[in-house]
N, C-alpha and C. Protein backbone atom coordinates (compact mmCIF):
# COMPACT_ATOMS: atom_id res chain seq x y z
N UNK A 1 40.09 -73.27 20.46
CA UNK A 1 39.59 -74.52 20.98
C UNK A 1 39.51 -74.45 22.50
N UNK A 2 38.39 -75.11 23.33
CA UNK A 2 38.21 -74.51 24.16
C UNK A 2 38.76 -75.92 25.19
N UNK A 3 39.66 -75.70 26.39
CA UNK A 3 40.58 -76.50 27.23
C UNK A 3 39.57 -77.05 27.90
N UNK A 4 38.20 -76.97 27.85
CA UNK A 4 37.37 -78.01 28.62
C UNK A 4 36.41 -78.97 27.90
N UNK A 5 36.34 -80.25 28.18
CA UNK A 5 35.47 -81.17 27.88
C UNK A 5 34.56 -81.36 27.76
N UNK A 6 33.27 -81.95 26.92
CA UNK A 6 32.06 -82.02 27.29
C UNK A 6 31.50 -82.33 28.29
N UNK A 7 32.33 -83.07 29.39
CA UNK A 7 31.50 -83.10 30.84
C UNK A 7 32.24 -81.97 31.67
N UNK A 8 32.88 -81.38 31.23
CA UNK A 8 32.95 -79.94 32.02
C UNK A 8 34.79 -79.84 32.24
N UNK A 9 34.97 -80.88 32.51
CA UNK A 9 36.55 -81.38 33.12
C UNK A 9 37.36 -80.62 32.00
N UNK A 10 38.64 -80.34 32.94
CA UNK A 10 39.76 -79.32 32.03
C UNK A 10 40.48 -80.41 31.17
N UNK A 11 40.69 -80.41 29.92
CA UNK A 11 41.38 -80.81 28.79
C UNK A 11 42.66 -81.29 28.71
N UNK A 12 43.43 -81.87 29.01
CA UNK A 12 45.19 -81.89 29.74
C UNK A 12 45.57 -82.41 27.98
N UNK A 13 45.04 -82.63 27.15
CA UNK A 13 45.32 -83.12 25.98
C UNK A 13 46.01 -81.95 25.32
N UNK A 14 47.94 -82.35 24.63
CA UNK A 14 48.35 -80.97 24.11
C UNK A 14 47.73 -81.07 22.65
N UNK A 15 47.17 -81.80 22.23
CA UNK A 15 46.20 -81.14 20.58
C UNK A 15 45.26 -82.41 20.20
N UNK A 16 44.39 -81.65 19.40
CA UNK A 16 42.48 -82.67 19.36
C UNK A 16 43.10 -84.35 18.88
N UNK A 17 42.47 -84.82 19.07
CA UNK A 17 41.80 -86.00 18.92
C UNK A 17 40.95 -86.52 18.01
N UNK A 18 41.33 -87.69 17.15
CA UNK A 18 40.35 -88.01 15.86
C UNK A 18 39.44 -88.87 16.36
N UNK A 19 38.26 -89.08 16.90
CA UNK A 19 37.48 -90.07 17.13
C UNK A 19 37.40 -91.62 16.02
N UNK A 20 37.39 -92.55 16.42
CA UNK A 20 37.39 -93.61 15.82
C UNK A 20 36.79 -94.80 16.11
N UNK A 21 37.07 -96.22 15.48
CA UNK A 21 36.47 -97.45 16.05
C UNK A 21 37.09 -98.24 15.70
N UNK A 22 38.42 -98.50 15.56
CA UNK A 22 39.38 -99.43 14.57
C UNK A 22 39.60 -100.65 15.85
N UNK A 23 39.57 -101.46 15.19
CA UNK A 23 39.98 -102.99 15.80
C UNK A 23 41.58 -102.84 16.25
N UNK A 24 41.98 -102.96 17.54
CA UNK A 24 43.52 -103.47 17.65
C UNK A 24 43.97 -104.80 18.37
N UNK A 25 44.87 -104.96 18.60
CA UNK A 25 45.68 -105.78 19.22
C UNK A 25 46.88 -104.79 20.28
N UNK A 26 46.68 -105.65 21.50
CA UNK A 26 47.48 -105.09 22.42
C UNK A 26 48.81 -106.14 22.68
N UNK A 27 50.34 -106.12 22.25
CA UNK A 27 50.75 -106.97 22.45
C UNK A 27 51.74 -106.65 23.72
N UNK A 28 52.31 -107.64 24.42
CA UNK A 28 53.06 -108.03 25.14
C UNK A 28 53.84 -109.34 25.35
N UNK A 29 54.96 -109.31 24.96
CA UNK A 29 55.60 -110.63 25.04
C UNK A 29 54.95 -112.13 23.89
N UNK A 30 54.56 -113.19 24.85
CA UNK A 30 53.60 -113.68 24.33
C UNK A 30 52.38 -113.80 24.05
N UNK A 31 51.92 -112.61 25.03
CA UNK A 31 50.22 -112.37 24.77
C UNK A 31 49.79 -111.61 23.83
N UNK A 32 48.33 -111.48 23.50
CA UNK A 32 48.24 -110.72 22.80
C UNK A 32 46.66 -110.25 22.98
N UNK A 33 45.88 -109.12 23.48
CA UNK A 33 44.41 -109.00 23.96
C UNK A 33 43.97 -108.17 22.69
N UNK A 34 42.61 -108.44 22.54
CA UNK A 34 41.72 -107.45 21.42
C UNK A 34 41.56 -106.30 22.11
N UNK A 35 41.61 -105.26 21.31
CA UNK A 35 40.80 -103.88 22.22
C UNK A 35 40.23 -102.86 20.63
N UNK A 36 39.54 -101.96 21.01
CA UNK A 36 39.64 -101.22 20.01
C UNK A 36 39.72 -100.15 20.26
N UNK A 37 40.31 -99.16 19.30
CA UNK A 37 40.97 -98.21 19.21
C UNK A 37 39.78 -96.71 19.18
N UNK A 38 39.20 -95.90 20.40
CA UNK A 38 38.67 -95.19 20.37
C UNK A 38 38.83 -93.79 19.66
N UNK A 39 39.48 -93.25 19.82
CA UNK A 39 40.59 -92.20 19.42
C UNK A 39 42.21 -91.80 19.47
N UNK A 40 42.60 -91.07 18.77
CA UNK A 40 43.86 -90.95 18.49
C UNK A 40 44.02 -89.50 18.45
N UNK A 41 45.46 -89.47 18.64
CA UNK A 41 46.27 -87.91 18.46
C UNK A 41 47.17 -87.64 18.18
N UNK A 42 48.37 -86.89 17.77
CA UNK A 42 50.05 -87.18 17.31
C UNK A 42 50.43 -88.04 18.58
N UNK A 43 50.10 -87.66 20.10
CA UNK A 43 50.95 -88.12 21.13
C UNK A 43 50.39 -88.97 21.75
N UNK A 44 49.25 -89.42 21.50
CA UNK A 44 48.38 -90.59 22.55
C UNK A 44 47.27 -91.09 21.77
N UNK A 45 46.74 -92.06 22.52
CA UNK A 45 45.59 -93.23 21.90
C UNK A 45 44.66 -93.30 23.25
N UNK A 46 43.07 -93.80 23.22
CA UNK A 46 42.64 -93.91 23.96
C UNK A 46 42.20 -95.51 23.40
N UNK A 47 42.23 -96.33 24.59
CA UNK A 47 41.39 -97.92 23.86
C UNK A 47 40.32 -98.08 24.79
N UNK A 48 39.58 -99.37 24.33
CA UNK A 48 38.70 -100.21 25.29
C UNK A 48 39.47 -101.55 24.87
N UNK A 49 39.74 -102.18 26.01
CA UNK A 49 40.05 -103.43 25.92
C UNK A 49 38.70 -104.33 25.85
N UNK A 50 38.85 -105.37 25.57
CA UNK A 50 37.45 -106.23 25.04
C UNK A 50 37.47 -107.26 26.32
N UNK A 51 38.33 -107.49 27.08
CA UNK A 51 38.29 -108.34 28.25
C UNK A 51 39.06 -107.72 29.16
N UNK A 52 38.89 -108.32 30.39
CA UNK A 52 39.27 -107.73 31.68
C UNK A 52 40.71 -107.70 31.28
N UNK A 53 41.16 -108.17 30.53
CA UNK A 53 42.88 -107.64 31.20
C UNK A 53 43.51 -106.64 31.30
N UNK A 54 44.36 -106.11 32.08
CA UNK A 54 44.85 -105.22 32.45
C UNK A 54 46.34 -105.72 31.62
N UNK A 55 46.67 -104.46 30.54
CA UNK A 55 48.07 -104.80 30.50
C UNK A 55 49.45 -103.94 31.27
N UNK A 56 50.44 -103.94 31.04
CA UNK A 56 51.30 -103.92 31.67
C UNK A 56 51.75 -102.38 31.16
N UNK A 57 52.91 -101.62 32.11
CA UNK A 57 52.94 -100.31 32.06
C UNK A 57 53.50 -99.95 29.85
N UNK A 58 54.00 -100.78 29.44
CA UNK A 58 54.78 -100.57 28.39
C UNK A 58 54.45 -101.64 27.17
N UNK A 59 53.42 -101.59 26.61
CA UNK A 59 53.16 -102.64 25.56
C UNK A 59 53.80 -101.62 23.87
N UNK A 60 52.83 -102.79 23.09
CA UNK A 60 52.32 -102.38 21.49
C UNK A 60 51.47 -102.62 21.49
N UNK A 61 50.24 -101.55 20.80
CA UNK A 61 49.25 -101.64 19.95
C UNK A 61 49.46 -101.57 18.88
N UNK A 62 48.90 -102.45 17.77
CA UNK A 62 48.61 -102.83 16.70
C UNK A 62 47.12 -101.85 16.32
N UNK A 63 47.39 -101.44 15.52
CA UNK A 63 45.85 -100.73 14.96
C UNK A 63 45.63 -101.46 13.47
N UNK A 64 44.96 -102.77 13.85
CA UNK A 64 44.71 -102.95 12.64
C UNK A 64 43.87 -102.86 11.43
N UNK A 65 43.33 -101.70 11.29
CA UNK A 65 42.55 -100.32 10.21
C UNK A 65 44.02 -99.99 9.49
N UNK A 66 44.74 -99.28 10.46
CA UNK A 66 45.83 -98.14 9.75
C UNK A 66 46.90 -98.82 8.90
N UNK A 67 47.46 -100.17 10.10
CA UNK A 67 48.32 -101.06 9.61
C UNK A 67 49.40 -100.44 10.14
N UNK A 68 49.71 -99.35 11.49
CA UNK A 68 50.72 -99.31 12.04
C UNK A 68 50.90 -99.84 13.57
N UNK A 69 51.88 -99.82 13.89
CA UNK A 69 52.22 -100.23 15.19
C UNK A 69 52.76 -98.98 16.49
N UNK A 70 52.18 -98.91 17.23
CA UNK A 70 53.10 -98.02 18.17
C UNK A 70 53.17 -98.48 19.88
N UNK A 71 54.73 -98.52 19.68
CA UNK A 71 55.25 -98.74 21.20
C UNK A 71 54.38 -97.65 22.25
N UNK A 72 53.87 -98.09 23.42
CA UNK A 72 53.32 -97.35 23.97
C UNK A 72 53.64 -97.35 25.57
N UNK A 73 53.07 -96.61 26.32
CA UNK A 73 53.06 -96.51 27.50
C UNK A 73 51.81 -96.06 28.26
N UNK A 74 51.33 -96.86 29.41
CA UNK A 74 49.99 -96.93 29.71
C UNK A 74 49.60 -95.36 30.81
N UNK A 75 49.06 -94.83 30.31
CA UNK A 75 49.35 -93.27 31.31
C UNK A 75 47.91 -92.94 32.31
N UNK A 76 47.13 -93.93 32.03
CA UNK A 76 45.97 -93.72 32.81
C UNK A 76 44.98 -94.63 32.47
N UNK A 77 44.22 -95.19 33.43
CA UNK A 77 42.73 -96.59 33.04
C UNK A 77 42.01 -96.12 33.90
N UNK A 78 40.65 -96.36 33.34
CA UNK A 78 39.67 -96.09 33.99
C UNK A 78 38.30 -97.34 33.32
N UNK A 79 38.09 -98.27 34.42
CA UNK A 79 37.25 -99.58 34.21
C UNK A 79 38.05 -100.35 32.91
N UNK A 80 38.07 -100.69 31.68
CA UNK A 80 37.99 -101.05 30.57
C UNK A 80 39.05 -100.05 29.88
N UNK A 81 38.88 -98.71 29.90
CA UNK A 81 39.56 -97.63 29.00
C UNK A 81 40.87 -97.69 29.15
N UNK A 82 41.88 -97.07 28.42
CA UNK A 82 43.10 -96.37 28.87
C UNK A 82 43.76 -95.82 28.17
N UNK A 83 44.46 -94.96 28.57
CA UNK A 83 45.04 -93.46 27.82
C UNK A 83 46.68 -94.08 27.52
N UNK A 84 47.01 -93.97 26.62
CA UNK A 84 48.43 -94.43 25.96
C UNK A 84 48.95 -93.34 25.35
N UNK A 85 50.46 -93.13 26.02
CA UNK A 85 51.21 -92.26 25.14
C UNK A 85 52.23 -92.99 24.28
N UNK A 86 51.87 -92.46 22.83
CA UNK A 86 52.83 -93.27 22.05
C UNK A 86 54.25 -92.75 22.38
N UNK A 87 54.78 -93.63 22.26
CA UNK A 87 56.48 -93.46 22.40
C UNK A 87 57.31 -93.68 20.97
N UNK A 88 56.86 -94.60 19.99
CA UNK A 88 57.34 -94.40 18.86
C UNK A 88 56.33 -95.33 17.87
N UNK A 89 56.06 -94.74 16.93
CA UNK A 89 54.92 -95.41 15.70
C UNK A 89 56.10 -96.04 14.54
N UNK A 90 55.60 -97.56 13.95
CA UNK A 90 56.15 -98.41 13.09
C UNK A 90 54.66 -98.42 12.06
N UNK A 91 55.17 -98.26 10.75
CA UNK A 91 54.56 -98.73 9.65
C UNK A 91 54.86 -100.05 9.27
N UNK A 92 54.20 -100.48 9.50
CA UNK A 92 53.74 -102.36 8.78
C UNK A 92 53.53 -102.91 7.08
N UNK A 93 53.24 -101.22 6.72
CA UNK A 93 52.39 -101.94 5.32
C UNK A 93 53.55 -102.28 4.40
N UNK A 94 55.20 -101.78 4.45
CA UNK A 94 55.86 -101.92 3.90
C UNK A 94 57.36 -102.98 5.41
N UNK A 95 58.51 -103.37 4.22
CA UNK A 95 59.02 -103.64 5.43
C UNK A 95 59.26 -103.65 6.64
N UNK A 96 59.84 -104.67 7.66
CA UNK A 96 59.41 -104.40 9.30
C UNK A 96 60.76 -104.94 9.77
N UNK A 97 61.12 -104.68 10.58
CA UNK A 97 62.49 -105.17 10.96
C UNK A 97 61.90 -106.58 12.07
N UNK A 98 62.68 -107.31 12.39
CA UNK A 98 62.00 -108.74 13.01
C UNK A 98 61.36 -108.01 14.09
N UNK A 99 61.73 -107.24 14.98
CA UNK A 99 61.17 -107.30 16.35
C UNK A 99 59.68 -107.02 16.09
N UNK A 100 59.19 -106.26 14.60
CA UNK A 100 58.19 -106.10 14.56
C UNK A 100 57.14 -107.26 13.82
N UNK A 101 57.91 -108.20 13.17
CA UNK A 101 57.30 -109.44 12.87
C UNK A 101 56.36 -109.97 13.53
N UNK A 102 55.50 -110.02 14.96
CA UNK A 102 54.49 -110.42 15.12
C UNK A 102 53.20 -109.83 14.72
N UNK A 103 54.11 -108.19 15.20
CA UNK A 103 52.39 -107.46 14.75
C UNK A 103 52.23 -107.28 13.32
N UNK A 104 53.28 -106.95 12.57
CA UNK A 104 53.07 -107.49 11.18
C UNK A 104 52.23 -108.61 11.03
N UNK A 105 52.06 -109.78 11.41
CA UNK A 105 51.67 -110.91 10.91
C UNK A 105 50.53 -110.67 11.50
N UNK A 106 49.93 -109.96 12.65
CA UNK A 106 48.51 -110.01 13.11
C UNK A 106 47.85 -109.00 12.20
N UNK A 107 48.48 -107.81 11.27
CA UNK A 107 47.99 -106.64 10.95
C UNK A 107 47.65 -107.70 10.03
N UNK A 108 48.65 -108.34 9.04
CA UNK A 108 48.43 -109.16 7.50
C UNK A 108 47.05 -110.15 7.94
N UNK A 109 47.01 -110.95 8.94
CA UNK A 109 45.62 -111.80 9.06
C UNK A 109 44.71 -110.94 9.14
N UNK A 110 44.35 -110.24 9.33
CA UNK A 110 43.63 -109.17 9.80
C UNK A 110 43.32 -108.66 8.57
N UNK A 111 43.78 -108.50 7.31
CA UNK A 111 43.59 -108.36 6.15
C UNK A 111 43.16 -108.95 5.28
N UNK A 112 43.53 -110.23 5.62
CA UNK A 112 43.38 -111.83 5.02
C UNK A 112 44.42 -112.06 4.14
N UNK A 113 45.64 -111.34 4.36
CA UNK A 113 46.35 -111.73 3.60
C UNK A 113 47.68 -111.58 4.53
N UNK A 114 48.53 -113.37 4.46
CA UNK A 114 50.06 -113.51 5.54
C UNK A 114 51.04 -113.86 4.55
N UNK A 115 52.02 -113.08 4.32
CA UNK A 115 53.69 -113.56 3.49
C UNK A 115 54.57 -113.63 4.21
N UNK A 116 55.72 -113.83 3.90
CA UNK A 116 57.44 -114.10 5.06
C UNK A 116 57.73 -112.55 5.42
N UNK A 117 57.50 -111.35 4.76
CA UNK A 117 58.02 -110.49 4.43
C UNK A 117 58.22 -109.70 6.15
């Protein structure tokens, strides 16, 4: 696999990338912004946020296609984009411990379907 990019630039990525288009949610605290989910990798995510906001160095994305969650950290933006290294991935589709109870409940609407669980 070759360490340079299609616009020429050297590759800093340690392994490929699945291209995608999945709908997420970026959460923080009480907020919560749309973005969607460009591509993915074991160690990072790339998004487009859907509005100007800029979030903060340490959120969650919600990928709600997959139905998981991963704590992240913001490692680079450029206009709209930004490069996230996951720090640790939560599965949603089965039990969630509370802290993960919001994005649970945004993954379940997002489905069309919300329980206590």
């Amino acid at each position: 696999m070759s360490k340079f990019g299609s616009d020429g630039a050297f590759d800093r990525r340690a392994g490929p990338r699945t291209a995608m288009q999945h709908p997420g949610k970026v959460l923080c605290g009480a907020f919560a912004w749309d973005c969607i989910v460009r591509d993915q990798s074991d160690t990072g995510l790339r998004i487009q946020m859907l509005s100007s906001a800029t979030p903060p160095g340490n959120v969650q994305l919600v990928d709600l296609a997959s139905g998981y969650a991963h704590d992240v950290k913001v490692v680079w933006q450029k206009d709209r984009e930004f490069g996230l290294k996951i720090v640790k991935s939560h599965d949603l589709r089965g039990l969630a411990p509370s802290a993960l109870q919001t994005a649970k409940r945004m993954w379940q609407a997002s489905q069309g379907r919300v329980s206590a669980s």
